[in-house]
C-alpha atoms as a PDB file:
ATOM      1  CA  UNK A   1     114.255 136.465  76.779  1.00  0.00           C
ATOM      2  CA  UNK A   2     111.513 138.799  75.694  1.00  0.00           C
ATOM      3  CA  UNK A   3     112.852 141.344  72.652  1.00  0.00           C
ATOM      4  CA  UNK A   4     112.203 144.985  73.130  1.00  0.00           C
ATOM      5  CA  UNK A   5     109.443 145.329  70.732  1.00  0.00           C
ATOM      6  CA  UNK A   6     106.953 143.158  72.949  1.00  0.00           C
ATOM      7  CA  UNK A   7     107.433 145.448  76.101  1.00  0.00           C
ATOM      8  CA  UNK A   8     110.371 147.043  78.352  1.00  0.00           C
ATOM      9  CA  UNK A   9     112.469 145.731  81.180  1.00  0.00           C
ATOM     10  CA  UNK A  10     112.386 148.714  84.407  1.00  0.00           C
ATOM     11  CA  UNK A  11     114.861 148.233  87.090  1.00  0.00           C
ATOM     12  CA  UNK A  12     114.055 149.034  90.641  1.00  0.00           C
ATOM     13  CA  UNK A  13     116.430 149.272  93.331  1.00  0.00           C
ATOM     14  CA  UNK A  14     114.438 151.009  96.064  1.00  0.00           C
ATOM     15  CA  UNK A  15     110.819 151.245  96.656  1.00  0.00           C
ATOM     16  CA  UNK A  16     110.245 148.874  93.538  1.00  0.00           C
ATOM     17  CA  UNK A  17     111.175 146.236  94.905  1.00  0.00           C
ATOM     18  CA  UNK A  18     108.628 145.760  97.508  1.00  0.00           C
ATOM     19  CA  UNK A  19     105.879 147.712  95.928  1.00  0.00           C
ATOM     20  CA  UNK A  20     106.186 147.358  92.041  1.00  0.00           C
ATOM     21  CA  UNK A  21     102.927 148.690  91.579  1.00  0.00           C
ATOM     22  CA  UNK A  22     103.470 148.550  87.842  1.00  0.00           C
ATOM     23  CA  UNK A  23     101.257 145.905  85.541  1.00  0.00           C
ATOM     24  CA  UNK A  24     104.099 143.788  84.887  1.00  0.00           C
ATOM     25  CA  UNK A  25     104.447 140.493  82.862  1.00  0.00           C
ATOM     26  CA  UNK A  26     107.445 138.783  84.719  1.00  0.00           C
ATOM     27  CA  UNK A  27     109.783 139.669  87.198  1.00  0.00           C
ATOM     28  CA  UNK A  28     113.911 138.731  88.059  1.00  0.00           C
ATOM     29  CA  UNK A  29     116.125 139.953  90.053  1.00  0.00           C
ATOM     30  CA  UNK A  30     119.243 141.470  88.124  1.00  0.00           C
ATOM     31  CA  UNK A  31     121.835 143.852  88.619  1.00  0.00           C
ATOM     32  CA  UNK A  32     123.486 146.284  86.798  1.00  0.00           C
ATOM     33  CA  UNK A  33     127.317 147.394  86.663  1.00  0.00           C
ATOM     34  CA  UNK A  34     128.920 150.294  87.768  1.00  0.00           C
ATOM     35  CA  UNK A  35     126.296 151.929  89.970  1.00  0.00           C
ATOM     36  CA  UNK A  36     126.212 151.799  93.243  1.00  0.00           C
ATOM     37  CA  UNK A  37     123.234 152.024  95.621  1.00  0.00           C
ATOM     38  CA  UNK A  38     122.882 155.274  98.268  1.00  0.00           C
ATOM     39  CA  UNK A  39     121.013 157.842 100.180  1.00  0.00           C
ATOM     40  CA  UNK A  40     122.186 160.500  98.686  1.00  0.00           C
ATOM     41  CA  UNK A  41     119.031 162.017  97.002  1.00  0.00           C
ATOM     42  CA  UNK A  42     116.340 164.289  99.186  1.00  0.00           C
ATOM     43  CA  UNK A  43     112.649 163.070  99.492  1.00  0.00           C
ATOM     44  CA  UNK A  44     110.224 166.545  99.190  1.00  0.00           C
ATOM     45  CA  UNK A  45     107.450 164.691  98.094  1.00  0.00           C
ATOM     46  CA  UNK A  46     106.935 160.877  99.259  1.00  0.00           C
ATOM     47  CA  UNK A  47     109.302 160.839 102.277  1.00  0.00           C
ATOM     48  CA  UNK A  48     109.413 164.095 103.722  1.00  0.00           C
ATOM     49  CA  UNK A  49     108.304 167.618 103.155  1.00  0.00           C
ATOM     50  CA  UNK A  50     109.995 170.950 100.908  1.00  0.00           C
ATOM     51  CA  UNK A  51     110.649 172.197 104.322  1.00  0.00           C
ATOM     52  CA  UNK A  52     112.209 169.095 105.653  1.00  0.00           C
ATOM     53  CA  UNK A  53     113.517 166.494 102.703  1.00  0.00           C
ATOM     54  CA  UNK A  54     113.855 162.972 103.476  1.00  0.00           C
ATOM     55  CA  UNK A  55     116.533 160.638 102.275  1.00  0.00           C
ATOM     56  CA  UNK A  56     116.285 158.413  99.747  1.00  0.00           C
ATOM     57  CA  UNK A  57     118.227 156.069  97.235  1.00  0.00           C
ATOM     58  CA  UNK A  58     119.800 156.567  93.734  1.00  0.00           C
ATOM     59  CA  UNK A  59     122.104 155.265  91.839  1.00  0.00           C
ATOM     60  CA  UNK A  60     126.090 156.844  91.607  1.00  0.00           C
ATOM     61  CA  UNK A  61     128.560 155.938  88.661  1.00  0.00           C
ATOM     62  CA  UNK A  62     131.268 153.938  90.301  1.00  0.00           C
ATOM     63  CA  UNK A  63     133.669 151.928  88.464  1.00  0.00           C
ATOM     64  CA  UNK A  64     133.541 148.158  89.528  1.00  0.00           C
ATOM     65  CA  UNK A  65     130.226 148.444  91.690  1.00  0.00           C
ATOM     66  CA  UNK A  66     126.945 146.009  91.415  1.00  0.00           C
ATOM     67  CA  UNK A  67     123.918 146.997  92.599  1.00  0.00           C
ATOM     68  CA  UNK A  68     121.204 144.649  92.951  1.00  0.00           C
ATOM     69  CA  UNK A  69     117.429 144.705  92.545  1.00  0.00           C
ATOM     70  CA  UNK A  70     114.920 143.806  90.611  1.00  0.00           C
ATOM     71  CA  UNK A  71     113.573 144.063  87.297  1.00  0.00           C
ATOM     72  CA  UNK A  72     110.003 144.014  85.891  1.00  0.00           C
ATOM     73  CA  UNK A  73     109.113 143.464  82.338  1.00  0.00           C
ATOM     74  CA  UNK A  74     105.959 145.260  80.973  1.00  0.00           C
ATOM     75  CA  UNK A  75     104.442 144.518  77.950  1.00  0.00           C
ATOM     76  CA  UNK A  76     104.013 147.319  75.282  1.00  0.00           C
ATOM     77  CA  UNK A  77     100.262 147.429  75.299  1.00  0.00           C
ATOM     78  CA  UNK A  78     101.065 148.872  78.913  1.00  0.00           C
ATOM     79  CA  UNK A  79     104.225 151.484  78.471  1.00  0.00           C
ATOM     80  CA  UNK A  80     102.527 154.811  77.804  1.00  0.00           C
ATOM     81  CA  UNK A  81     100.570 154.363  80.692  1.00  0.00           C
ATOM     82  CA  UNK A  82     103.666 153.230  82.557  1.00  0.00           C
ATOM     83  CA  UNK A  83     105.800 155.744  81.641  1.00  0.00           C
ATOM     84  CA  UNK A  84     103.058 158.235  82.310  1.00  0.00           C
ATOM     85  CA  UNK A  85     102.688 157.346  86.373  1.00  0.00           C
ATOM     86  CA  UNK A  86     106.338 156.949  86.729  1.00  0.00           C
ATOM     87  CA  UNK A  87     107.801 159.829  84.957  1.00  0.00           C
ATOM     88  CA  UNK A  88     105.262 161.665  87.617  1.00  0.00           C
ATOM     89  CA  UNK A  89     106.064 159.280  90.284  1.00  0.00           C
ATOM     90  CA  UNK A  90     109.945 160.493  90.123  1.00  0.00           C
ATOM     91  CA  UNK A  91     109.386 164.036  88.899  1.00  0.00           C
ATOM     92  CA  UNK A  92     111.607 165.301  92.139  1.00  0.00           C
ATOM     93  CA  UNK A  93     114.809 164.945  90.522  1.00  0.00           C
ATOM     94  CA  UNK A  94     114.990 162.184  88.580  1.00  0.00           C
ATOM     95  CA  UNK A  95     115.921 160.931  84.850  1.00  0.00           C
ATOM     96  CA  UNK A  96     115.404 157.702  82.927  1.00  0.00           C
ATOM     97  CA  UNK A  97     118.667 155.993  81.907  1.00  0.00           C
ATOM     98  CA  UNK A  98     118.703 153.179  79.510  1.00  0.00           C
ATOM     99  CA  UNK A  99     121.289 150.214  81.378  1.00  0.00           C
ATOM    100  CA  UNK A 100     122.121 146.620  80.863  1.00  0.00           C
ATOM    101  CA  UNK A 101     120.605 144.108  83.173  1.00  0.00           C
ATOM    102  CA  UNK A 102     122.384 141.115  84.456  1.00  0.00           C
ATOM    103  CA  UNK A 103     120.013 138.236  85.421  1.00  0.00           C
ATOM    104  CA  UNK A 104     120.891 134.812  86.865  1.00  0.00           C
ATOM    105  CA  UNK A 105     120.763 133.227  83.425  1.00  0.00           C
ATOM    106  CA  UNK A 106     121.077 136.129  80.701  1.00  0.00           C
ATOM    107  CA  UNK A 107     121.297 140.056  80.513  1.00  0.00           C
ATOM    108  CA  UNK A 108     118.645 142.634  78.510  1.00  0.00           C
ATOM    109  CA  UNK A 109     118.486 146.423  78.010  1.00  0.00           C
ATOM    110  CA  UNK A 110     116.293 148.194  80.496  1.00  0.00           C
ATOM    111  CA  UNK A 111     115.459 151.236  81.776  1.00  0.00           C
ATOM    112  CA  UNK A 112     116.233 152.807  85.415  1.00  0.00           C
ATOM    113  CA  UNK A 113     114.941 156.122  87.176  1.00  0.00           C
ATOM    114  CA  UNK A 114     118.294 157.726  88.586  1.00  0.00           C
ATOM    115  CA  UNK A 115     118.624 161.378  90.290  1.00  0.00           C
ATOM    116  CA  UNK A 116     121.889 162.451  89.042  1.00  0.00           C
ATOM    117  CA  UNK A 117     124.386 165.017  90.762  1.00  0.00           C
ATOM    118  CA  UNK A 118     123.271 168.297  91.191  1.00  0.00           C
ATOM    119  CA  UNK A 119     119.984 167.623  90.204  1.00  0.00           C
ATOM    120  CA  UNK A 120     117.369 170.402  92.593  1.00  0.00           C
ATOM    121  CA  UNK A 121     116.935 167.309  95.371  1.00  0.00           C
ATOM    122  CA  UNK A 122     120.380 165.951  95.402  1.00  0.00           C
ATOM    123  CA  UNK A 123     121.661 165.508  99.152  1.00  0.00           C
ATOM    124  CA  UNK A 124     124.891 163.975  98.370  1.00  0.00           C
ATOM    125  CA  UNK A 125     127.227 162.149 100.906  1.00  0.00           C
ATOM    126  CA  UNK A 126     126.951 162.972 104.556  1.00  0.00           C
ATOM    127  CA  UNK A 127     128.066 160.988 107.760  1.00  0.00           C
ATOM    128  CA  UNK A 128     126.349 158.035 108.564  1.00  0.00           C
ATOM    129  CA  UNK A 129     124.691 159.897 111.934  1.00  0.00           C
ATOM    130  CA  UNK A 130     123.879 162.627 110.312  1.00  0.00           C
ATOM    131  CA  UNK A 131     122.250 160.461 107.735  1.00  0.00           C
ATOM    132  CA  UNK A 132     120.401 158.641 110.239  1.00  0.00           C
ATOM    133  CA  UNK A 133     119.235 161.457 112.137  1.00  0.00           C
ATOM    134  CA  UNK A 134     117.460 163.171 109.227  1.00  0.00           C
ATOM    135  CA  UNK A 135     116.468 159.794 108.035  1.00  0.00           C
ATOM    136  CA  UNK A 136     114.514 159.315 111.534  1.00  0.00           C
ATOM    137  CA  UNK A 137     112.786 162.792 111.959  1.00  0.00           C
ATOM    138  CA  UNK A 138     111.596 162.839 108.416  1.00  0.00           C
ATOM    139  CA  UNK A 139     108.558 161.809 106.814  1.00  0.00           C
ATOM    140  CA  UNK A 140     105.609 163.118 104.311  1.00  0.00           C
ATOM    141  CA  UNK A 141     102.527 161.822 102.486  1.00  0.00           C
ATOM    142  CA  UNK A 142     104.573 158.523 101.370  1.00  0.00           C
ATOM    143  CA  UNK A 143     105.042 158.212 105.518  1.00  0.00           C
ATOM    144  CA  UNK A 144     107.717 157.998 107.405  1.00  0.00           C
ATOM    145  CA  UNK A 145     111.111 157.736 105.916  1.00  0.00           C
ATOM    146  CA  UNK A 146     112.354 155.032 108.589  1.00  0.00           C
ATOM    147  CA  UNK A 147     109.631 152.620 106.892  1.00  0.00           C
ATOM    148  CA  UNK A 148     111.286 152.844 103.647  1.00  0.00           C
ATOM    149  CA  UNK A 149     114.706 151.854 104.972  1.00  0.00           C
ATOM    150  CA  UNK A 150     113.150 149.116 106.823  1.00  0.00           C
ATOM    151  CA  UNK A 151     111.389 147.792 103.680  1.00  0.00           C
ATOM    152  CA  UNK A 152     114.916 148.335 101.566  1.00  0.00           C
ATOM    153  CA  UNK A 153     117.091 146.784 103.971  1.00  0.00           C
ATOM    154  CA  UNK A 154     114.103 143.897 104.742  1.00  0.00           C
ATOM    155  CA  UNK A 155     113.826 143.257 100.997  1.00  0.00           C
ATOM    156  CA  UNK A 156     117.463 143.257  99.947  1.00  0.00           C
ATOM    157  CA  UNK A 157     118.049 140.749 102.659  1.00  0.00           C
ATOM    158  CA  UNK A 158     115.404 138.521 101.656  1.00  0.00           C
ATOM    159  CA  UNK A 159     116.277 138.305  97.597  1.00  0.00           C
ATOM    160  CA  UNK A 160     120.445 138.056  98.963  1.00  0.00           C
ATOM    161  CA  UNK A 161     121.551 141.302  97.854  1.00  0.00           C
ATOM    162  CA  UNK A 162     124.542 142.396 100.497  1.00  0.00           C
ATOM    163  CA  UNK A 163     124.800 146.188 100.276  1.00  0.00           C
ATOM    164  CA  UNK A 164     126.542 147.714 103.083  1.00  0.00           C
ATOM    165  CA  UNK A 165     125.732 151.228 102.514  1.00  0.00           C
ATOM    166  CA  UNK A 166     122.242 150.291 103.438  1.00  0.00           C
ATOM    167  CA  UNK A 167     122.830 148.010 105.928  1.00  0.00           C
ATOM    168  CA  UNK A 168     125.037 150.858 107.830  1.00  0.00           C
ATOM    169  CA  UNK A 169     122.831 153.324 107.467  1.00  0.00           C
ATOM    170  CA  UNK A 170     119.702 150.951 108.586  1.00  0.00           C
ATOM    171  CA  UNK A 171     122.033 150.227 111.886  1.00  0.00           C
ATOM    172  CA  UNK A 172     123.074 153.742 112.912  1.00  0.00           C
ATOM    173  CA  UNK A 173     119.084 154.928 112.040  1.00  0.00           C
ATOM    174  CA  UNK A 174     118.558 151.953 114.648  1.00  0.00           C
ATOM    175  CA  UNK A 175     120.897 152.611 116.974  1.00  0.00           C
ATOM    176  CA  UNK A 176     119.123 155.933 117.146  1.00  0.00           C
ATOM    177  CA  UNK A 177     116.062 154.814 117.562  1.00  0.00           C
ATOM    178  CA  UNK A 178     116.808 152.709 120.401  1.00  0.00           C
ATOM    179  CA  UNK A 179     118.235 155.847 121.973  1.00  0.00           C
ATOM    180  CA  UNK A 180     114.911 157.880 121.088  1.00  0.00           C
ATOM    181  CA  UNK A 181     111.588 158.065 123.310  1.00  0.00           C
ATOM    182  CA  UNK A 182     109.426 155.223 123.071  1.00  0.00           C
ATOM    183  CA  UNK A 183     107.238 155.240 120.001  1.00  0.00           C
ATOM    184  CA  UNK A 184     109.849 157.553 118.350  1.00  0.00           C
ATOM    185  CA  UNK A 185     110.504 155.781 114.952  1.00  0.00           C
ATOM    186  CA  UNK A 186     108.108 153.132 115.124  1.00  0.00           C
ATOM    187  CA  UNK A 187     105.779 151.727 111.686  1.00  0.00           C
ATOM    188  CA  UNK A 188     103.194 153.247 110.387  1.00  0.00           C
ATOM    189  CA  UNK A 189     101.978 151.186 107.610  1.00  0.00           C
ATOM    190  CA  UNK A 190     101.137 153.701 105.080  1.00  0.00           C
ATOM    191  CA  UNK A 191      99.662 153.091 101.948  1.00  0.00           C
ATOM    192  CA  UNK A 192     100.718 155.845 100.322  1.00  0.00           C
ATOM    193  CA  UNK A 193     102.748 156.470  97.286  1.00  0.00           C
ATOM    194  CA  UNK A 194     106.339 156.181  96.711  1.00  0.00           C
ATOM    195  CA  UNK A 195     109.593 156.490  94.355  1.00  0.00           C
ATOM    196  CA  UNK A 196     110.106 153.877  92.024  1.00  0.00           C
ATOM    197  CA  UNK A 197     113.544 153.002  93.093  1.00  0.00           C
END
Protein backbone atom coordinates (compact mmCIF):
# COMPACT_ATOMS: atom_id res chain seq x y z
CA UNK A 1 0.00 0.00 0.00
CA UNK A 2 1.24 3.40 -1.01
CA UNK A 3 1.90 5.80 2.36
CA UNK A 4 0.37 9.21 2.29
CA UNK A 5 3.44 11.12 1.66
CA UNK A 6 3.84 9.69 -2.03
CA UNK A 7 0.25 10.87 -3.10
CA UNK A 8 -3.58 10.64 -1.86
CA UNK A 9 -6.26 8.03 -2.19
CA UNK A 10 -9.91 10.03 -3.60
CA UNK A 11 -13.00 8.04 -3.39
CA UNK A 12 -15.66 8.31 -5.99
CA UNK A 13 -19.00 7.00 -5.72
CA UNK A 14 -20.82 8.75 -8.56
CA UNK A 15 -19.59 10.26 -11.67
CA UNK A 16 -15.94 9.05 -10.72
CA UNK A 17 -16.39 6.03 -11.34
CA UNK A 18 -16.94 6.05 -14.97
CA UNK A 19 -15.16 9.22 -15.76
CA UNK A 20 -12.18 9.62 -13.26
CA UNK A 21 -10.75 12.20 -15.24
CA UNK A 22 -8.08 12.67 -12.61
CA UNK A 23 -4.15 11.68 -13.46
CA UNK A 24 -4.19 8.81 -11.29
CA UNK A 25 -1.47 6.16 -10.45
CA UNK A 26 -3.69 3.05 -9.58
CA UNK A 27 -7.11 2.38 -9.09
CA UNK A 28 -9.43 -0.27 -6.59
CA UNK A 29 -12.55 -0.49 -5.83
CA UNK A 30 -13.22 0.05 -1.96
CA UNK A 31 -15.85 1.04 0.22
CA UNK A 32 -16.24 2.95 3.08
CA UNK A 33 -18.48 2.46 6.34
CA UNK A 34 -21.29 4.17 7.50
CA UNK A 35 -22.36 6.20 4.47
CA UNK A 36 -24.78 5.41 2.41
CA UNK A 37 -25.23 6.27 -1.28
CA UNK A 38 -28.41 8.74 -2.50
CA UNK A 39 -30.00 11.36 -4.59
CA UNK A 40 -30.51 13.59 -2.26
CA UNK A 41 -28.27 16.56 -3.39
CA UNK A 42 -29.54 19.18 -6.34
CA UNK A 43 -27.46 19.49 -9.62
CA UNK A 44 -27.44 23.61 -10.63
CA UNK A 45 -24.47 23.29 -12.49
CA UNK A 46 -23.57 19.84 -14.34
CA UNK A 47 -27.05 18.22 -14.33
CA UNK A 48 -29.53 20.77 -14.46
CA UNK A 49 -29.98 24.47 -14.29
CA UNK A 50 -30.43 27.26 -10.97
CA UNK A 51 -33.88 27.38 -12.26
CA UNK A 52 -34.42 23.71 -12.47
CA UNK A 53 -31.75 21.51 -10.20
CA UNK A 54 -31.08 18.06 -11.10
CA UNK A 55 -30.53 15.18 -8.77
CA UNK A 56 -27.57 13.83 -7.88
CA UNK A 57 -25.64 11.52 -5.33
CA UNK A 58 -23.93 12.09 -1.91
CA UNK A 59 -23.08 10.43 0.76
CA UNK A 60 -25.50 10.31 4.29
CA UNK A 61 -24.09 9.16 7.80
CA UNK A 62 -25.88 5.95 8.51
CA UNK A 63 -24.84 3.60 11.08
CA UNK A 64 -24.07 0.06 9.59
CA UNK A 65 -24.21 1.16 5.79
CA UNK A 66 -21.39 0.34 2.93
CA UNK A 67 -21.21 2.17 0.07
CA UNK A 68 -19.19 1.07 -2.71
CA UNK A 69 -17.04 2.70 -5.38
CA UNK A 70 -13.95 3.31 -6.34
CA UNK A 71 -10.83 4.78 -5.34
CA UNK A 72 -7.97 6.46 -7.27
CA UNK A 73 -4.57 7.08 -5.94
CA UNK A 74 -2.69 10.23 -7.20
CA UNK A 75 0.68 10.82 -6.71
CA UNK A 76 1.81 14.06 -4.88
CA UNK A 77 3.61 15.64 -7.78
CA UNK A 78 -0.15 15.83 -9.04
CA UNK A 79 -2.43 17.01 -5.81
CA UNK A 80 -2.43 20.80 -6.07
CA UNK A 81 -3.50 20.55 -9.41
CA UNK A 82 -6.01 17.91 -8.35
CA UNK A 83 -7.37 19.51 -5.65
CA UNK A 84 -7.54 22.67 -7.68
CA UNK A 85 -10.13 21.15 -10.59
CA UNK A 86 -12.04 19.27 -8.05
CA UNK A 87 -12.57 21.65 -5.28
CA UNK A 88 -14.10 23.72 -8.49
CA UNK A 89 -15.59 20.69 -9.94
CA UNK A 90 -17.87 20.28 -6.60
CA UNK A 91 -18.09 23.92 -5.59
CA UNK A 92 -22.19 23.48 -5.57
CA UNK A 93 -22.38 22.24 -2.19
CA UNK A 94 -19.86 20.12 -1.43
CA UNK A 95 -16.94 19.44 1.29
CA UNK A 96 -13.90 17.18 1.40
CA UNK A 97 -14.03 14.58 4.20
CA UNK A 98 -11.06 12.57 5.11
CA UNK A 99 -12.58 8.50 5.41
CA UNK A 100 -11.14 5.07 5.65
CA UNK A 101 -11.15 2.93 2.59
CA UNK A 102 -11.80 -0.72 2.61
CA UNK A 103 -10.21 -2.56 -0.38
CA UNK A 104 -10.37 -6.28 -1.25
CA UNK A 105 -7.02 -6.90 0.41
CA UNK A 106 -6.25 -3.84 2.86
CA UNK A 107 -7.80 -0.39 3.92
CA UNK A 108 -6.00 3.40 3.58
CA UNK A 109 -7.07 6.95 4.51
CA UNK A 110 -8.61 8.86 1.67
CA UNK A 111 -10.42 11.63 0.86
CA UNK A 112 -14.24 11.94 -0.42
CA UNK A 113 -16.30 15.03 -1.82
CA UNK A 114 -19.69 14.84 0.25
CA UNK A 115 -22.64 17.60 0.20
CA UNK A 116 -23.73 17.53 3.69
CA UNK A 117 -27.32 18.47 5.10
CA UNK A 118 -28.43 21.74 4.63
CA UNK A 119 -25.77 22.65 2.54
CA UNK A 120 -27.45 25.65 -0.37
CA UNK A 121 -28.12 22.46 -2.99
CA UNK A 122 -29.29 19.88 -0.60
CA UNK A 123 -32.63 18.17 -1.95
CA UNK A 124 -33.00 15.69 0.71
CA UNK A 125 -35.37 12.59 0.64
CA UNK A 126 -38.38 12.65 -1.60
CA UNK A 127 -40.59 9.75 -3.06
CA UNK A 128 -39.17 7.61 -5.46
CA UNK A 129 -41.70 9.21 -8.40
CA UNK A 130 -41.15 12.31 -7.51
CA UNK A 131 -37.49 11.58 -7.65
CA UNK A 132 -37.77 10.15 -10.95
CA UNK A 133 -39.79 12.71 -12.43
CA UNK A 134 -37.37 15.57 -11.72
CA UNK A 135 -34.60 13.21 -12.44
CA UNK A 136 -36.13 12.80 -16.15
CA UNK A 137 -37.01 16.49 -17.06
CA UNK A 138 -33.72 17.77 -15.84
CA UNK A 139 -30.57 18.40 -17.44
CA UNK A 140 -27.71 21.27 -17.96
CA UNK A 141 -24.26 21.73 -19.51
CA UNK A 142 -23.08 18.22 -17.90
CA UNK A 143 -26.38 16.86 -20.09
CA UNK A 144 -29.06 15.20 -19.20
CA UNK A 145 -29.49 13.95 -15.73
CA UNK A 146 -31.06 10.46 -16.90
CA UNK A 147 -27.44 9.75 -18.47
CA UNK A 148 -25.85 10.00 -15.20
CA UNK A 149 -28.15 7.48 -13.54
CA UNK A 150 -27.70 5.25 -16.40
CA UNK A 151 -23.88 5.44 -16.14
CA UNK A 152 -24.21 4.99 -12.03
CA UNK A 153 -26.51 2.22 -12.09
CA UNK A 154 -24.46 0.66 -15.44
CA UNK A 155 -21.18 1.01 -13.53
CA UNK A 156 -22.17 -0.20 -10.09
CA UNK A 157 -23.53 -3.26 -11.76
CA UNK A 158 -20.55 -3.99 -13.65
CA UNK A 159 -17.77 -3.65 -10.58
CA UNK A 160 -20.78 -5.81 -8.22
CA UNK A 161 -21.78 -3.11 -6.05
CA UNK A 162 -25.74 -3.89 -5.11
CA UNK A 163 -27.23 -0.56 -4.02
CA UNK A 164 -30.87 -0.49 -4.06
CA UNK A 165 -31.45 3.09 -3.65
CA UNK A 166 -30.06 3.43 -7.09
CA UNK A 167 -31.34 0.63 -8.58
CA UNK A 168 -35.05 1.88 -7.45
CA UNK A 169 -34.68 5.04 -8.45
CA UNK A 170 -33.04 3.91 -12.02
CA UNK A 171 -36.43 1.63 -12.34
CA UNK A 172 -39.16 4.14 -11.45
CA UNK A 173 -37.00 6.96 -13.79
CA UNK A 174 -37.54 3.95 -16.35
CA UNK A 175 -40.75 3.11 -15.80
CA UNK A 176 -41.36 6.74 -16.62
CA UNK A 177 -39.71 6.87 -19.47
CA UNK A 178 -41.41 4.08 -21.01
CA UNK A 179 -44.60 5.98 -20.23
CA UNK A 180 -43.10 9.30 -21.87
CA UNK A 181 -43.24 10.30 -25.74
CA UNK A 182 -40.84 8.67 -27.84
CA UNK A 183 -37.41 10.21 -27.68
CA UNK A 184 -38.36 11.60 -24.21
CA UNK A 185 -35.35 10.49 -22.01
CA UNK A 186 -33.23 9.04 -24.50
CA UNK A 187 -28.86 9.45 -24.51
CA UNK A 188 -27.20 12.11 -25.43
CA UNK A 189 -23.63 11.35 -25.12
CA UNK A 190 -22.29 14.47 -23.75
CA UNK A 191 -18.90 15.18 -23.13
CA UNK A 192 -19.29 17.58 -20.79
CA UNK A 193 -18.20 17.99 -17.27
CA UNK A 194 -19.42 16.43 -14.20
CA UNK A 195 -19.33 15.93 -10.20
CA UNK A 196 -16.74 13.90 -8.92
CA UNK A 197 -18.90 11.52 -7.08
Amino acid sequence: MSGRAEGAWIFGYGSLIWRPDIPFREKRVAHVRGWTRRFWQGSHDHRGLPHAPGRVVTLVPEAGARCGGMAYFVEAAAMGETWDELDYREKNGYRREIVRLEFREGAAEGAVYVAPVGNHAFLGPAPFPEMAAQILRSAGPSGANIDYLRRLAGALRRLEIDDPHVFEVERHVEDLARRDAPGCGAEHGTTGGDHVR
